[in-house]
PDB file of N, CA and C in Angstrom:
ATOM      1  N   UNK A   1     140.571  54.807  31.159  1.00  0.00           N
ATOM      2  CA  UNK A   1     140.813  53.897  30.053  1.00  0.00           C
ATOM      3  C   UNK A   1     139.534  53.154  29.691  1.00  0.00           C
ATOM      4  N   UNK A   2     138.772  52.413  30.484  1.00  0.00           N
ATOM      5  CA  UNK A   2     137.319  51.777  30.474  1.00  0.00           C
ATOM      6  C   UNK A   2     136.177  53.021  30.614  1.00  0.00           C
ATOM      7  N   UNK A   3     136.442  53.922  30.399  1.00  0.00           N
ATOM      8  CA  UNK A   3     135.396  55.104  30.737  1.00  0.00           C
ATOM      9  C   UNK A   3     134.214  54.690  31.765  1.00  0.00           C
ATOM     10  N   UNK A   4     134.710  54.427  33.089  1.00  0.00           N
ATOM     11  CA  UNK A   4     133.707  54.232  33.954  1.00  0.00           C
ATOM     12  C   UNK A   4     133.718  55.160  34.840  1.00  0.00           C
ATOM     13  N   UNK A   5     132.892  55.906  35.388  1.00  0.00           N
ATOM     14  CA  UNK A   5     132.672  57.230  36.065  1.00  0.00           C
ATOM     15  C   UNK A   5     133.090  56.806  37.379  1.00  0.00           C
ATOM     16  N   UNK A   6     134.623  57.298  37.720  1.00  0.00           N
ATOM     17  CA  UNK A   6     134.959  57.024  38.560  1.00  0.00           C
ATOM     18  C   UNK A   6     134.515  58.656  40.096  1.00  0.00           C
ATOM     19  N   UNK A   7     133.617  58.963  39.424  1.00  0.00           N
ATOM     20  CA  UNK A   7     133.163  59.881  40.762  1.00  0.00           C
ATOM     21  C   UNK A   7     131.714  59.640  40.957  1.00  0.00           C
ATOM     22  N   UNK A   8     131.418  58.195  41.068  1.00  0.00           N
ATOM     23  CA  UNK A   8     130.078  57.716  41.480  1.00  0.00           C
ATOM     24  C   UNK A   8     131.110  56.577  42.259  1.00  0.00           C
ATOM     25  N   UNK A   9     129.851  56.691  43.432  1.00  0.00           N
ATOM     26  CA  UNK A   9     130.700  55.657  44.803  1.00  0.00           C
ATOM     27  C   UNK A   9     130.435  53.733  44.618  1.00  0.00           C
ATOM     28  N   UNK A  10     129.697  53.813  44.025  1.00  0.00           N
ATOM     29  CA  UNK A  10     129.393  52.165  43.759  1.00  0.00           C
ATOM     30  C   UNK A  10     130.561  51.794  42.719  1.00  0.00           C
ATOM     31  N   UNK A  11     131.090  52.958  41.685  1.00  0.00           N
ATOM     32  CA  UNK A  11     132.571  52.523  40.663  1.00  0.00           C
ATOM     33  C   UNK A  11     133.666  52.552  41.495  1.00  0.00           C
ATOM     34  N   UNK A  12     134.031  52.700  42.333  1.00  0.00           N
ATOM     35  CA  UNK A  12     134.819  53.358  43.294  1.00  0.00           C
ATOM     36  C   UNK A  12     135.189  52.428  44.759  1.00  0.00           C
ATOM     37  N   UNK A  13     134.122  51.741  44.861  1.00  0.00           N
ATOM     38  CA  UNK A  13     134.147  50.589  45.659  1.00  0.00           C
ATOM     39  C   UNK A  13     134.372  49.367  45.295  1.00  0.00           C
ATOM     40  N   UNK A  14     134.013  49.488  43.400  1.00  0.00           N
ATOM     41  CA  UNK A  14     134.043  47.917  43.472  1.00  0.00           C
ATOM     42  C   UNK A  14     135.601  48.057  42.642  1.00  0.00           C
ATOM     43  N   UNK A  15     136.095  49.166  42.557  1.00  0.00           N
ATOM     44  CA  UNK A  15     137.602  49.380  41.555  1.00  0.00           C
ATOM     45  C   UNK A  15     138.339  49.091  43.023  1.00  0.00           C
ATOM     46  N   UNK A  16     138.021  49.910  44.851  1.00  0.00           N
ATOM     47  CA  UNK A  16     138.888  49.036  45.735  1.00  0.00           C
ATOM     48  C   UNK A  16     138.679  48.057  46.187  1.00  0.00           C
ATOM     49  N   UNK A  17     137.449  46.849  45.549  1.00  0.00           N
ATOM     50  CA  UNK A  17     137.272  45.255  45.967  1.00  0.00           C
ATOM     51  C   UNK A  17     138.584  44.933  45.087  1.00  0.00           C
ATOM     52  N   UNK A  18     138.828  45.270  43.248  1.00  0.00           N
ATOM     53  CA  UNK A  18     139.840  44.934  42.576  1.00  0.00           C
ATOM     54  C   UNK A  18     140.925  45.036  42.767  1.00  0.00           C
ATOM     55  N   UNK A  19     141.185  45.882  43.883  1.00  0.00           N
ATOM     56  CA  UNK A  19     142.340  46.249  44.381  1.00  0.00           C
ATOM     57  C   UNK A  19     143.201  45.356  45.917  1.00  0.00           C
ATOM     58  N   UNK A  20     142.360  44.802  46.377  1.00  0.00           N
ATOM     59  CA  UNK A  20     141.453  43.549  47.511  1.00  0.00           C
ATOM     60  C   UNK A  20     141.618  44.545  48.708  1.00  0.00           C
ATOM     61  N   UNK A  21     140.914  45.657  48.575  1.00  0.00           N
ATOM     62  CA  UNK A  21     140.357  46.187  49.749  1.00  0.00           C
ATOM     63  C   UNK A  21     138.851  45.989  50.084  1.00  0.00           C
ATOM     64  N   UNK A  22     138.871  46.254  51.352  1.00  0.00           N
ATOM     65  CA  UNK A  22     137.458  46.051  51.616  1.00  0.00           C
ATOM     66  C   UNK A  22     136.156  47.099  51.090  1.00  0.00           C
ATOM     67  N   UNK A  23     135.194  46.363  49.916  1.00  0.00           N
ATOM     68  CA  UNK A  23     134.345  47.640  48.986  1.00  0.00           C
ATOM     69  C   UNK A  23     133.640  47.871  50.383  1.00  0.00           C
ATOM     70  N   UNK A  24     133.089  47.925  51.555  1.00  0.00           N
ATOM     71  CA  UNK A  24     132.090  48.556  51.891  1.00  0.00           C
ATOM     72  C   UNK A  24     132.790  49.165  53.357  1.00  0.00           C
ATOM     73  N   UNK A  25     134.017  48.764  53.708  1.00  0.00           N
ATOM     74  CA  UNK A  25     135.060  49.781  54.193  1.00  0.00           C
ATOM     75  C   UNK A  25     135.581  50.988  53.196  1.00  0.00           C
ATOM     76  N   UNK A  26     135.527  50.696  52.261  1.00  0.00           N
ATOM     77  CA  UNK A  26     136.253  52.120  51.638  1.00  0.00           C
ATOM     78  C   UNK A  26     135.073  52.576  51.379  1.00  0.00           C
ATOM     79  N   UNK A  27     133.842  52.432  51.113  1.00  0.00           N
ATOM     80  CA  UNK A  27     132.441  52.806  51.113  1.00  0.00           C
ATOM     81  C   UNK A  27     132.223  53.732  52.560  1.00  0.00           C
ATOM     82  N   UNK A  28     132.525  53.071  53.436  1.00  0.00           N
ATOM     83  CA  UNK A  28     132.294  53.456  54.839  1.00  0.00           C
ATOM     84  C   UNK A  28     133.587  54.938  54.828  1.00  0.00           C
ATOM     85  N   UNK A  29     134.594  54.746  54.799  1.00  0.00           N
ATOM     86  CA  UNK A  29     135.490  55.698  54.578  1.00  0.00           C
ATOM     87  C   UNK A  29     135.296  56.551  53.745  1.00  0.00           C
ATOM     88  N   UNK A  30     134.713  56.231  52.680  1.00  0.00           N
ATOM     89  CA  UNK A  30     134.378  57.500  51.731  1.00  0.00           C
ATOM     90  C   UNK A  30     134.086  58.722  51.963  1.00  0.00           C
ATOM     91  N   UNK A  31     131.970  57.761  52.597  1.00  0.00           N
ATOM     92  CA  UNK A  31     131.386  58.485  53.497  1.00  0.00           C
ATOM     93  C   UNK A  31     131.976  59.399  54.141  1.00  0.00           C
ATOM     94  N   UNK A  32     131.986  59.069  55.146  1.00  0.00           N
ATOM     95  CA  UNK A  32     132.977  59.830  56.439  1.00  0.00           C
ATOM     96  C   UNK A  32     134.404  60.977  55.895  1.00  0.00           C
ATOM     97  N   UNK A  33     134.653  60.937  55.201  1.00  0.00           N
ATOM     98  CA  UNK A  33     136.002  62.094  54.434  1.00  0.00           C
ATOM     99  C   UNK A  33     135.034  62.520  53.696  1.00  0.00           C
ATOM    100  N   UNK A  34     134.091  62.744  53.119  1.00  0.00           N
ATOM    101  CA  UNK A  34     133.283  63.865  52.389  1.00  0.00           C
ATOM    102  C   UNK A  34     132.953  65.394  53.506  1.00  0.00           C
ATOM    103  N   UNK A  35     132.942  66.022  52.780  1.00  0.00           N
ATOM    104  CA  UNK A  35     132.623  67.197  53.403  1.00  0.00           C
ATOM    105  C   UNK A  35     133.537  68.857  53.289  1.00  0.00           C
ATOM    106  N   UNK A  36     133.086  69.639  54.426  1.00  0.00           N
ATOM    107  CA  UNK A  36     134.025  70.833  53.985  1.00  0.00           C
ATOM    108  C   UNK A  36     135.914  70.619  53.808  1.00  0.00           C
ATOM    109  N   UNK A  37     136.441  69.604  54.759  1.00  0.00           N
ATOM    110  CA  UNK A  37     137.776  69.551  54.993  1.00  0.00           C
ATOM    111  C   UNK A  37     138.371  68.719  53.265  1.00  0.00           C
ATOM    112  N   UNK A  38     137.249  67.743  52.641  1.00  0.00           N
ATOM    113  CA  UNK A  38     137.310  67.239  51.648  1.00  0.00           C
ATOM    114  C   UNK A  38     137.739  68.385  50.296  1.00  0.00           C
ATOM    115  N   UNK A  39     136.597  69.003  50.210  1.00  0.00           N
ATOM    116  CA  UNK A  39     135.906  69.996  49.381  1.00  0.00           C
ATOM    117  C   UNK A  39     137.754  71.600  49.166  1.00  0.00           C
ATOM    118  N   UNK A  40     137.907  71.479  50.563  1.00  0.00           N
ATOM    119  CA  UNK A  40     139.094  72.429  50.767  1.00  0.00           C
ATOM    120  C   UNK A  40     140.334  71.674  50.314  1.00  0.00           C
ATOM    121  N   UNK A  41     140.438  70.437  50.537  1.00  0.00           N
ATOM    122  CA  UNK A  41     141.488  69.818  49.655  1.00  0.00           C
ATOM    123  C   UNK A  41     141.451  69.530  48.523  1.00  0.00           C
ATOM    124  N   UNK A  42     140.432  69.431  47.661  1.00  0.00           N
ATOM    125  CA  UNK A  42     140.130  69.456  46.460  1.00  0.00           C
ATOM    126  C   UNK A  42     140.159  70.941  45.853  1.00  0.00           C
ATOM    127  N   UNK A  43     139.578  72.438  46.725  1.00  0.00           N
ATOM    128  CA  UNK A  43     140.018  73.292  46.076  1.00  0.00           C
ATOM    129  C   UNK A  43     141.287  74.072  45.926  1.00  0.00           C
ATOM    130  N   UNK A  44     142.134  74.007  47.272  1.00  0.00           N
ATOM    131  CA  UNK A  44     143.403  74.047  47.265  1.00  0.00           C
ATOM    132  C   UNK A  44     144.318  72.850  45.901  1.00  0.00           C
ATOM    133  N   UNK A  45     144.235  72.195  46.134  1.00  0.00           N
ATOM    134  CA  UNK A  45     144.482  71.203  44.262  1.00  0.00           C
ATOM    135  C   UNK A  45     144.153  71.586  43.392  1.00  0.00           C
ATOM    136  N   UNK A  46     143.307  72.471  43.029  1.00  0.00           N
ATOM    137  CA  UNK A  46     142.351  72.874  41.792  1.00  0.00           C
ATOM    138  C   UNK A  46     143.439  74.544  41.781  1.00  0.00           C
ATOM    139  N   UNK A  47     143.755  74.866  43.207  1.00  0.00           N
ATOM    140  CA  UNK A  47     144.515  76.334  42.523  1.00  0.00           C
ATOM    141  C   UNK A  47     146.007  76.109  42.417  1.00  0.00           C
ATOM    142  N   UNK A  48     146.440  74.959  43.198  1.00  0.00           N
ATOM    143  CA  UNK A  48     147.772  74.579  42.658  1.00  0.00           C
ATOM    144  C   UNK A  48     147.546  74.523  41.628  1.00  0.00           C
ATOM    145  N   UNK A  49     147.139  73.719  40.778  1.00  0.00           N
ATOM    146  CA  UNK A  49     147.225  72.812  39.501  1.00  0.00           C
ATOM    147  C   UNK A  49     147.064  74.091  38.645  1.00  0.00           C
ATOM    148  N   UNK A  50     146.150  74.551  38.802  1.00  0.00           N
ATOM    149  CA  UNK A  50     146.203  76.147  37.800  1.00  0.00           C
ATOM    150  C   UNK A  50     147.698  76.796  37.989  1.00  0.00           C
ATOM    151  N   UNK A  51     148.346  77.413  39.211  1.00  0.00           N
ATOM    152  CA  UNK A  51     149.081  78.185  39.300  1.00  0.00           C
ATOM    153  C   UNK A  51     150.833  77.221  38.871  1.00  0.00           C
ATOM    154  N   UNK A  52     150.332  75.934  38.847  1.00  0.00           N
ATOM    155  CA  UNK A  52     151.424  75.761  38.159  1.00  0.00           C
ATOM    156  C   UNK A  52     151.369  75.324  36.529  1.00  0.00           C
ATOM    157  N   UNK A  53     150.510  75.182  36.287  1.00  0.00           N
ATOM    158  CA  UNK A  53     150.371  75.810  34.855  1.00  0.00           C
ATOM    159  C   UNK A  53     149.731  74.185  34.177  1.00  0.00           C
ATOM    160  N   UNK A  54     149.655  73.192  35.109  1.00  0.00           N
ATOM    161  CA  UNK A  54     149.193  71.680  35.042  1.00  0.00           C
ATOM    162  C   UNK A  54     147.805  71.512  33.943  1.00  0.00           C
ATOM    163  N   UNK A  55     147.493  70.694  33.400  1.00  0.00           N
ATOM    164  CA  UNK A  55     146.902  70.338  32.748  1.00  0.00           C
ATOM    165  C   UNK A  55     145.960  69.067  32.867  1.00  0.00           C
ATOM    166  N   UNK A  56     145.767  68.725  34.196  1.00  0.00           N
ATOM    167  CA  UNK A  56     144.898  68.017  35.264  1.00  0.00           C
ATOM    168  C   UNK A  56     146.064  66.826  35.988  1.00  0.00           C
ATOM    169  N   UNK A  57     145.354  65.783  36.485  1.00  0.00           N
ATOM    170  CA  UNK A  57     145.623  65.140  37.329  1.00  0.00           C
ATOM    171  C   UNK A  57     146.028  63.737  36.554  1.00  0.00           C
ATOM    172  N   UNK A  58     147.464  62.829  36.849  1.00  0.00           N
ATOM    173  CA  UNK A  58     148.181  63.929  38.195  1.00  0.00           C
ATOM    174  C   UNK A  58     149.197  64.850  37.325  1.00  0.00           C
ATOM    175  N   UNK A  59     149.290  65.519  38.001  1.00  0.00           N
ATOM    176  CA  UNK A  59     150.104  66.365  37.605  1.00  0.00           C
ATOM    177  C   UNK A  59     151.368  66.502  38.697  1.00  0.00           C
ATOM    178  N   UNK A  60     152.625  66.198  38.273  1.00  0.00           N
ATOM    179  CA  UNK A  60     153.666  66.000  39.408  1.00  0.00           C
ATOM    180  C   UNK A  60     154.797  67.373  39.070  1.00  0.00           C
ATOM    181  N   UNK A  61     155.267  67.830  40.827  1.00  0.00           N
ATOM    182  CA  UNK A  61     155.792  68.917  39.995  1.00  0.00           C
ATOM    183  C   UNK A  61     157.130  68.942  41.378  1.00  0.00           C
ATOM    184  N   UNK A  62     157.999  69.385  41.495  1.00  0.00           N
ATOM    185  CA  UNK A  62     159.320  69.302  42.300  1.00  0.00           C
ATOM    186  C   UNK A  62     159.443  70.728  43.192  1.00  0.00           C
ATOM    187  N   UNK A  63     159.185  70.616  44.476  1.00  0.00           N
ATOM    188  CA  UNK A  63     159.088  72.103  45.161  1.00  0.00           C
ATOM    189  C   UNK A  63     160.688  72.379  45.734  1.00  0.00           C
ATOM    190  N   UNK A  64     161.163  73.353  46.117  1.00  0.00           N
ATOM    191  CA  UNK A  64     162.588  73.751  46.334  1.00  0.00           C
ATOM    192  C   UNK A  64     162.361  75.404  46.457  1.00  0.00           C
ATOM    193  N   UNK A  65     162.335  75.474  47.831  1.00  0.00           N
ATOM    194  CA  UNK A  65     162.385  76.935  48.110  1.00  0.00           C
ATOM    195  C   UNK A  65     161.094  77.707  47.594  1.00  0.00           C
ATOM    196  N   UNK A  66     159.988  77.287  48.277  1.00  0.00           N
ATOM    197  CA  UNK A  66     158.850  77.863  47.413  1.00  0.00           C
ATOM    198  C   UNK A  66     158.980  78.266  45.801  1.00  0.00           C
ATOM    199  N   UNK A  67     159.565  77.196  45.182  1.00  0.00           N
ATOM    200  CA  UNK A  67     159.625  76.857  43.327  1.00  0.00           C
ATOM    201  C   UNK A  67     158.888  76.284  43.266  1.00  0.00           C
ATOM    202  N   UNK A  68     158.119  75.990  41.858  1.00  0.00           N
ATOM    203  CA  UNK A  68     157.930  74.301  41.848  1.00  0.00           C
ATOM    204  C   UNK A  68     158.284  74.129  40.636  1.00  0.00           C
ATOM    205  N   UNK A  69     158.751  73.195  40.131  1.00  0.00           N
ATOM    206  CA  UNK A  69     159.230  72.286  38.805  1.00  0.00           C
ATOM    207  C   UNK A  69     158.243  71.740  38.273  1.00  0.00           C
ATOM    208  N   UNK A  70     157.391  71.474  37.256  1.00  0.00           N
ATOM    209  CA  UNK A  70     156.211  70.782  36.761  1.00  0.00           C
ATOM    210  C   UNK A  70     157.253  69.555  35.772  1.00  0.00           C
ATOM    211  N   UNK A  71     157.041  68.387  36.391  1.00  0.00           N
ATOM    212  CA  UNK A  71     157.946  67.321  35.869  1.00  0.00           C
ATOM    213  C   UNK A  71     156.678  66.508  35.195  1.00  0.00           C
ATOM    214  N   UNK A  72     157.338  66.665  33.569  1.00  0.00           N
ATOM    215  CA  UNK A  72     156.739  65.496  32.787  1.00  0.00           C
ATOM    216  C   UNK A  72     156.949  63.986  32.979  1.00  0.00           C
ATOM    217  N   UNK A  73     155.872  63.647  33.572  1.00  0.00           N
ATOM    218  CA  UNK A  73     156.446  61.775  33.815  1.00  0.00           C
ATOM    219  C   UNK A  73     156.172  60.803  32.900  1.00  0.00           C
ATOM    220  N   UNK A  74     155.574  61.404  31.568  1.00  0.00           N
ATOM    221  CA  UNK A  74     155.531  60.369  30.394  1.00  0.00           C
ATOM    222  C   UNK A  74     156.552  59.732  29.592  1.00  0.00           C
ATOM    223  N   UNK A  75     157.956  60.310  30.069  1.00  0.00           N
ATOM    224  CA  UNK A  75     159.119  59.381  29.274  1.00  0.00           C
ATOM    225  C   UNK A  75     158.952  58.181  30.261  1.00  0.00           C
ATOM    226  N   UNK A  76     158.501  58.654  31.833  1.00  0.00           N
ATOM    227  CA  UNK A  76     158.753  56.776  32.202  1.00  0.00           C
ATOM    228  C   UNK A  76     157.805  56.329  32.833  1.00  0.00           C
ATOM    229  N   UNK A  77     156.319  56.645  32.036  1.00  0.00           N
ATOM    230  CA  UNK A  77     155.508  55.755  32.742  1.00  0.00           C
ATOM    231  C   UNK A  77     155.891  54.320  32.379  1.00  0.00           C
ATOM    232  N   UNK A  78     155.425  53.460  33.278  1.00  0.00           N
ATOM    233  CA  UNK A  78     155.975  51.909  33.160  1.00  0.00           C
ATOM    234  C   UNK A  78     157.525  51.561  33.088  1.00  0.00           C
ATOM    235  N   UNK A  79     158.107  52.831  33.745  1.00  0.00           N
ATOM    236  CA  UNK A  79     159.308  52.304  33.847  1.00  0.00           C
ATOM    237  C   UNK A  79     159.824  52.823  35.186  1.00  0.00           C
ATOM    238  N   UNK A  80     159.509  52.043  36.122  1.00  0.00           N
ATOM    239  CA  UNK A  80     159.713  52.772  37.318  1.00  0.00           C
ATOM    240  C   UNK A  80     161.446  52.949  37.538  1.00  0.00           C
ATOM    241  N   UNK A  81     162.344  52.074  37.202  1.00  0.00           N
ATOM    242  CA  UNK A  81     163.688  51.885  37.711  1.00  0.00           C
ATOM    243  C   UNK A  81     164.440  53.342  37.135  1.00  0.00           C
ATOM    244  N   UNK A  82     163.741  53.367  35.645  1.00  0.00           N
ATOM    245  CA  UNK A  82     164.199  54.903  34.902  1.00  0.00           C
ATOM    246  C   UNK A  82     163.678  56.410  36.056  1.00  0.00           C
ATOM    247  N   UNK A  83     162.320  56.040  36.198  1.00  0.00           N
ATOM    248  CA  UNK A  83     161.938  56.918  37.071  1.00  0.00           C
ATOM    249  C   UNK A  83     162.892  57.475  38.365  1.00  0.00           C
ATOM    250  N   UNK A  84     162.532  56.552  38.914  1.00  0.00           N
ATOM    251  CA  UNK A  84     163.697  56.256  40.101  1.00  0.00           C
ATOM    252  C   UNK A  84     165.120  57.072  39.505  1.00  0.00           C
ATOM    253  N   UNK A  85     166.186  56.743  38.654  1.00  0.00           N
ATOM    254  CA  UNK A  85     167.078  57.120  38.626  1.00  0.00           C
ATOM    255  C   UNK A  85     167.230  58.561  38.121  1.00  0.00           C
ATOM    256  N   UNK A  86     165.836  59.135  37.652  1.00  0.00           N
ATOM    257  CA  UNK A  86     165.713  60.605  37.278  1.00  0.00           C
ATOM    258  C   UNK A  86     165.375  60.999  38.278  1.00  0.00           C
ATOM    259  N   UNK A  87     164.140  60.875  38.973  1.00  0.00           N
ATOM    260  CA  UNK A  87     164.501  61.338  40.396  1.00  0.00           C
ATOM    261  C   UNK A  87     165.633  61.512  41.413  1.00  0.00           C
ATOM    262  N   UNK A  88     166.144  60.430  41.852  1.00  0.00           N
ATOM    263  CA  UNK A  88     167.317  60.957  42.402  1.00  0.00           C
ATOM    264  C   UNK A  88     168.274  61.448  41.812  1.00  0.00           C
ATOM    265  N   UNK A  89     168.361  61.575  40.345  1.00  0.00           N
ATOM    266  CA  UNK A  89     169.182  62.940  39.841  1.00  0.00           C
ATOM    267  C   UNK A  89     168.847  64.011  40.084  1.00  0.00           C
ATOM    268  N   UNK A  90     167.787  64.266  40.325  1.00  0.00           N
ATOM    269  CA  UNK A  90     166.962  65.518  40.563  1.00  0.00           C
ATOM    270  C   UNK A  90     166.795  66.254  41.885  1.00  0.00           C
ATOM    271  N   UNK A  91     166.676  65.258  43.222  1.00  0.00           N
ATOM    272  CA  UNK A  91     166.619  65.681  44.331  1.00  0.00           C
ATOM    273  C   UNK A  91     168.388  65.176  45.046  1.00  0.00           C
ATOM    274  N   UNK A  92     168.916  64.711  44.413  1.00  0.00           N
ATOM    275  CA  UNK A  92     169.989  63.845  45.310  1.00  0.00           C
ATOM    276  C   UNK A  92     169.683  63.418  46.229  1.00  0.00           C
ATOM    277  N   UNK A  93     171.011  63.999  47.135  1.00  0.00           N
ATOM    278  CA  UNK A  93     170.600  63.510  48.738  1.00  0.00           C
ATOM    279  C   UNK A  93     169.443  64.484  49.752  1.00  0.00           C
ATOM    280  N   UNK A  94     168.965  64.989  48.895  1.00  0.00           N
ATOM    281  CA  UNK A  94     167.857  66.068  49.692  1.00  0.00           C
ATOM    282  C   UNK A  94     166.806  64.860  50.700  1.00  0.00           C
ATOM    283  N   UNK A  95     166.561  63.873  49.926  1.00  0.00           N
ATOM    284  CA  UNK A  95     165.427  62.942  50.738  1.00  0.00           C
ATOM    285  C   UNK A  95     165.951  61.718  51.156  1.00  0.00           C
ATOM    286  N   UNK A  96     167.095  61.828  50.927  1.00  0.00           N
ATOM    287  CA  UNK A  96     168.393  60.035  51.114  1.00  0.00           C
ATOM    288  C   UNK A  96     168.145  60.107  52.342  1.00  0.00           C
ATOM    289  N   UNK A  97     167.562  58.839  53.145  1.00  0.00           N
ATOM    290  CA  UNK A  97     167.989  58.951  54.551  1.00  0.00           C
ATOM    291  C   UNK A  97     169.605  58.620  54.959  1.00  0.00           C
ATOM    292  N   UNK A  98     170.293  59.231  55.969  1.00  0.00           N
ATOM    293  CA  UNK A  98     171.695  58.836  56.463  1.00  0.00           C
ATOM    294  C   UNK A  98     171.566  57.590  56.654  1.00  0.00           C
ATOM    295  N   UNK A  99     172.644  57.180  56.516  1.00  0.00           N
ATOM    296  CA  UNK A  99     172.711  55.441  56.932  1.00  0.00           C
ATOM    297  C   UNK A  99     172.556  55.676  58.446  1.00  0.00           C
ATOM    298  N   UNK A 100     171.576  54.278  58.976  1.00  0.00           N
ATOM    299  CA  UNK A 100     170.887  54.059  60.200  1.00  0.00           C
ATOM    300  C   UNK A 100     169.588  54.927  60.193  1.00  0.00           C
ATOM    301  N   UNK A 101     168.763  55.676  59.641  1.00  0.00           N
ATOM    302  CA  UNK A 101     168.177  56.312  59.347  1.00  0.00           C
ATOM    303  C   UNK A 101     166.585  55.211  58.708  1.00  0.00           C
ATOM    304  N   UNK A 102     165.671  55.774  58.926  1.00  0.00           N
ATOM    305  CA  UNK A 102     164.775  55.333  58.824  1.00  0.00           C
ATOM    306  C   UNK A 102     163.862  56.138  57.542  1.00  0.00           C
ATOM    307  N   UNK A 103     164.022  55.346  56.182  1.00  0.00           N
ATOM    308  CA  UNK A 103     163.871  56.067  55.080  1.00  0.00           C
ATOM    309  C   UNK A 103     162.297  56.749  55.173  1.00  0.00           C
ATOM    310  N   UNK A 104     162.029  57.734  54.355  1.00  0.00           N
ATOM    311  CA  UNK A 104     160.598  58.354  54.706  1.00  0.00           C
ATOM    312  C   UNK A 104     159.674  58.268  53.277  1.00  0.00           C
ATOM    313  N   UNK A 105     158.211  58.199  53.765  1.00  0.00           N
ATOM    314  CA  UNK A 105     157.249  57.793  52.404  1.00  0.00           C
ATOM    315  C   UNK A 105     156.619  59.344  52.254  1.00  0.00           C
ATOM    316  N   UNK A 106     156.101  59.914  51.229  1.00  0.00           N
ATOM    317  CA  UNK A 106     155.776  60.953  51.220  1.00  0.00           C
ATOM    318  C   UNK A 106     153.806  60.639  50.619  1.00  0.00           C
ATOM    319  N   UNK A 107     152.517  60.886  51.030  1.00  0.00           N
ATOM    320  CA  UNK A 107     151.328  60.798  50.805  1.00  0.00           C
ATOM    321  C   UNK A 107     150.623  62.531  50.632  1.00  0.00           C
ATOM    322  N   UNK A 108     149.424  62.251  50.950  1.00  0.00           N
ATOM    323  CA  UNK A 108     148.365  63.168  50.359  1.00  0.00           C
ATOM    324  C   UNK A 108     148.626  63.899  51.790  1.00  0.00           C
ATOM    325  N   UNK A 109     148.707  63.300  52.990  1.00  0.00           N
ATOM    326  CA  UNK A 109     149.020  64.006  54.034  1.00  0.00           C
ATOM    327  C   UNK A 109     150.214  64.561  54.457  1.00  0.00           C
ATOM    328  N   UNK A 110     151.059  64.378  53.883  1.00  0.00           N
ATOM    329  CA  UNK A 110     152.422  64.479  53.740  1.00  0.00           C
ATOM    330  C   UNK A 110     153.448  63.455  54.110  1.00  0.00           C
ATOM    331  N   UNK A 111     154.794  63.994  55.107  1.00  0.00           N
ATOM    332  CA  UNK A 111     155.595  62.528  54.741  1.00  0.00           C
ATOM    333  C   UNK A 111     155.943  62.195  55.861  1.00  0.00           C
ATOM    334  N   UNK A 112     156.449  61.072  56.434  1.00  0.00           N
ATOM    335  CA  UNK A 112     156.308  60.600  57.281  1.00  0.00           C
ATOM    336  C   UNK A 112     157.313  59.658  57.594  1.00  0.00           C
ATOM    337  N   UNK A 113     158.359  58.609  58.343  1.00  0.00           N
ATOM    338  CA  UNK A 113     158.627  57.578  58.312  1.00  0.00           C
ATOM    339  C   UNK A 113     158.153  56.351  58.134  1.00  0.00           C
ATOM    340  N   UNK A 114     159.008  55.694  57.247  1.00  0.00           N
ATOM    341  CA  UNK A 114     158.425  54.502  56.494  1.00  0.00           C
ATOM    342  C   UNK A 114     157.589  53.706  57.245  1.00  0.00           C
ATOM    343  N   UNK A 115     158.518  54.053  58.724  1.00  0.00           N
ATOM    344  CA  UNK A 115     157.979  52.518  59.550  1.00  0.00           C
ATOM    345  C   UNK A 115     156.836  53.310  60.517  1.00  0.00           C
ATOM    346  N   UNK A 116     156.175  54.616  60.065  1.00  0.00           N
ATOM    347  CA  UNK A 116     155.298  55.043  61.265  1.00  0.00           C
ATOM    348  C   UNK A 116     153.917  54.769  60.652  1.00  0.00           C
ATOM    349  N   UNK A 117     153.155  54.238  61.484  1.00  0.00           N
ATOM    350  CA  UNK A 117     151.709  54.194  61.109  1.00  0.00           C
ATOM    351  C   UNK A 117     150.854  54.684  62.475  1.00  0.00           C
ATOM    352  N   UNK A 118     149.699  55.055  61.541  1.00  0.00           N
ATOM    353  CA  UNK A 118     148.760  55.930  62.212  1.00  0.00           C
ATOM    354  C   UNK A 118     147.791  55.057  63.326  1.00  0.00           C
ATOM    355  N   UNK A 119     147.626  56.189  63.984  1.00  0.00           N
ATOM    356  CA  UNK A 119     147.331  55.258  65.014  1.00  0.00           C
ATOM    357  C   UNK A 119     145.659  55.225  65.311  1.00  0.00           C
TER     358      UNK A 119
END
């Protein structure tokens, strides 16, 4: 939106000070995640995004039995509650945790329980 080159590391640090992370921890982290394991997650993304027919990032899409669904999310950007209720039309109870159940977050690493953090 501000056309600031967000793949130079000094834009990038001071967009996670705005965010109130630490700029020269996520500087430090940057660092350190660059490389081949980086480079392979970026090209594995680059042949999803082709093979599902995406038109860059993000591009969100619904997997089910090695399918995937390419879901347009522009009827609800800024509307998360709409979001929300198209989604769980969409997956139902596929991701509902059972009651007593410990609901799960899904990331870049995949998904996990809400309440597990890395150690």
């Amino acid at each position: 939106v501000e056309g600031r080159r967000i793949a130079e590391v000094p834009v990038l640090k001071e967009l996670a000070t705005t965010l109130e992370l630490d700029g020269e921890a996520f500087g430090q982290a940057y660092k350190r995640l660059q490389g081949a394991a980086t480079q392979a997650h970026i090209t594995q993304s680059r042949s999803l995004l082709a093979r599902l027919g995406g038109r860059g990032f993000p591009t969100f899409a619904l997997a089910h039995e090695d399918r995937f669904t390419v879901v347009d999310i522009r009827p609800y950007l800024g509307q998360p509650d709409a979001w929300r209720s198209w989604l769980t039309r969409q997956v139902g109870d596929a991701v509902a945790p059972a009651a007593g159940e410990t609901p799960w977050v899904c990331g870049l690493d995949g998904c996990a329980p809400q309440d597990w953090r890395p150690s």
